[in-house]
Protein backbone atom coordinates (compact mmCIF):
# COMPACT_ATOMS: atom_id res chain seq x y z
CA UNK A 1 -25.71 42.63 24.98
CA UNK A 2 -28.64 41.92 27.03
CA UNK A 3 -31.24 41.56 24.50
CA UNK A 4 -28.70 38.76 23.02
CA UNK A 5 -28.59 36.57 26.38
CA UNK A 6 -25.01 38.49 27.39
CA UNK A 7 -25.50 39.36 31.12
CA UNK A 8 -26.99 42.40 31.92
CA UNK A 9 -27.01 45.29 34.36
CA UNK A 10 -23.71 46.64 32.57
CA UNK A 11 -22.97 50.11 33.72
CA UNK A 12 -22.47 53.17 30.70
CA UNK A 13 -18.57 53.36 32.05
CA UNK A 14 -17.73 49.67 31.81
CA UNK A 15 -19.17 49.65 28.31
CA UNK A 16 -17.55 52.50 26.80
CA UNK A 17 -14.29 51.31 28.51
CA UNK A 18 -15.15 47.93 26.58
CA UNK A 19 -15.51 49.91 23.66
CA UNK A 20 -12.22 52.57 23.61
CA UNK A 21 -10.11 49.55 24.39
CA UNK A 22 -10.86 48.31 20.58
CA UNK A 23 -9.05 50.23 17.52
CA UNK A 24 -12.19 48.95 15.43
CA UNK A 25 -15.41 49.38 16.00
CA UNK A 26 -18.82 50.06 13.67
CA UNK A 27 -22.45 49.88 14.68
CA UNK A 28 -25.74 50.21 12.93
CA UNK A 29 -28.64 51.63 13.80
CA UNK A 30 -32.35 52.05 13.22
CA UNK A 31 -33.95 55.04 11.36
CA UNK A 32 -35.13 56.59 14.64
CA UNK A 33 -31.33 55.97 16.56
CA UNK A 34 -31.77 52.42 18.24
CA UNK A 35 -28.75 50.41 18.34
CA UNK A 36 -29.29 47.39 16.44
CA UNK A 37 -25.90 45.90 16.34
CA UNK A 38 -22.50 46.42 16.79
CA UNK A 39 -18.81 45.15 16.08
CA UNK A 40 -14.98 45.46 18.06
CA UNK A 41 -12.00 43.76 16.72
CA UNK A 42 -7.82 44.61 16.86
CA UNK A 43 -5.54 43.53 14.84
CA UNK A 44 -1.64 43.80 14.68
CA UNK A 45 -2.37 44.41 11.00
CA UNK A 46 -0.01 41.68 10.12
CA UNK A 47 -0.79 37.72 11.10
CA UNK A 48 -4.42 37.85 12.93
CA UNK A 49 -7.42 40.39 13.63
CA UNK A 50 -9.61 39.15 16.71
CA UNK A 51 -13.36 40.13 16.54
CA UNK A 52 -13.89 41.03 20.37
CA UNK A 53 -18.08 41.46 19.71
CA UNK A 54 -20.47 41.02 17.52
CA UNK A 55 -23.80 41.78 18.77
CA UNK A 56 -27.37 42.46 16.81
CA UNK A 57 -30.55 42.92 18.96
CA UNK A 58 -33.16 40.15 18.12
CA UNK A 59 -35.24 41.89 16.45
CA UNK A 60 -32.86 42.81 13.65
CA UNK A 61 -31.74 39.68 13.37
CA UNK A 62 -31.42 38.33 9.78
CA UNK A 63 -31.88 41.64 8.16
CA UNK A 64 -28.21 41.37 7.40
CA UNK A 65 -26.82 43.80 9.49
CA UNK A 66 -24.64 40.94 11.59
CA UNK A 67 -23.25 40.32 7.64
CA UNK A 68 -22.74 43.60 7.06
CA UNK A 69 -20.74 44.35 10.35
CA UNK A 70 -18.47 41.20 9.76
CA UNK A 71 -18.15 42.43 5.70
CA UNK A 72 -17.21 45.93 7.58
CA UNK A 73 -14.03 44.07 9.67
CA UNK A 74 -13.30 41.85 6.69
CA UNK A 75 -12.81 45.25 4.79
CA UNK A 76 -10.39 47.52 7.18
CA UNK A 77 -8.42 44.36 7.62
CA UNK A 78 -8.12 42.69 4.09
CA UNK A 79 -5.90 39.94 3.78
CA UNK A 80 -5.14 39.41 7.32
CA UNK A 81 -6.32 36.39 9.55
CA UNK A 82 -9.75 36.93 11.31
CA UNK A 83 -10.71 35.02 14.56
CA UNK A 84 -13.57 34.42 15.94
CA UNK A 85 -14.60 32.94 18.96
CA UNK A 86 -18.48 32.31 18.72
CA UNK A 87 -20.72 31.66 20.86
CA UNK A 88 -23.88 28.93 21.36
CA UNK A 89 -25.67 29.16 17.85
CA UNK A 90 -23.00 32.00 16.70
CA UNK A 91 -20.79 29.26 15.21
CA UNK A 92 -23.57 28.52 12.33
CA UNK A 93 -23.52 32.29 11.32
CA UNK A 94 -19.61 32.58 11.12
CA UNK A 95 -19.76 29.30 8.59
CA UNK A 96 -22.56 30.52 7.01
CA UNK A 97 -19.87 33.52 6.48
CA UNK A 98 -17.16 31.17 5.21
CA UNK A 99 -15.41 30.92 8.45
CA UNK A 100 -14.10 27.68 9.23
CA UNK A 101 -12.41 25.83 11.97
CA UNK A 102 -8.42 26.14 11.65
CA UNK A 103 -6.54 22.42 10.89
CA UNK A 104 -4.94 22.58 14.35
CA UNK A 105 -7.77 22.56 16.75
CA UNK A 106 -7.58 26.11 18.82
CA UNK A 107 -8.98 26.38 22.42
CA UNK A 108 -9.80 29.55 24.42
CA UNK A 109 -8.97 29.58 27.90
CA UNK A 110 -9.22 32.43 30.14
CA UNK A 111 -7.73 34.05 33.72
CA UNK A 112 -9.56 36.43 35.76
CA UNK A 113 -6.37 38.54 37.12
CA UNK A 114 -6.80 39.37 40.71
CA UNK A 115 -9.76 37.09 41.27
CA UNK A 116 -10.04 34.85 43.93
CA UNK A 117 -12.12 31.82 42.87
């Protein structure tokens, strides 16, 4: 997530709690084990899946992987909704995908529980 602009300095245990809290999740990697890119997403398997991350390293970029993890979600969770909420320059990948902006305009708003400011 750093090598994509994400923050950095996240510690091994808050990623891998990231990770086990999504039912879905596929990754690629290089020939000699680097991760180049990964995908989360739940679903209630009925009206919507939500991609949580997609991530691909820069220097794997347009190799298709970022394709080929989205194809992978598309897959487990055929014929069900999938949202997206992308990110900077993400949006022109997801179109480029054939995702498209619903007709009733959807905004993402967020809550830090507990926090303070």
């Amino acid at each position: 997530m750093e090598s994509v602009g994400w923050g950095s300095h996240y510690s091994e245990e808050l990623v891998q709690r990231s990770l086990a809290a999504y039912p879905y999740v596929a990754y690629v990697r290089s020939d000699s084990g680097a991760l180049w890119g990964y995908v989360s997403a739940f679903s209630d398997h009925a009206f919507s899946t939500m991609l949580g991350e997609l991530v691909v390293h820069p220097l794997a970029q347009g190799k298709g992987i970022g394709r080929a993890l989205l194809s992978a979600v598309e897959s487990e969770f055929t014929g069900i909704p999938i949202y997206v909420k992308p990110l900077g320059d993400a949006k022109r990948f997801f179109v480029a995908c054939g995702y498209r902006a619903p007709a009733i305009e959807m905004q993402v708003l967020f809550k830090r529980n507990g926090a303070t400011d």
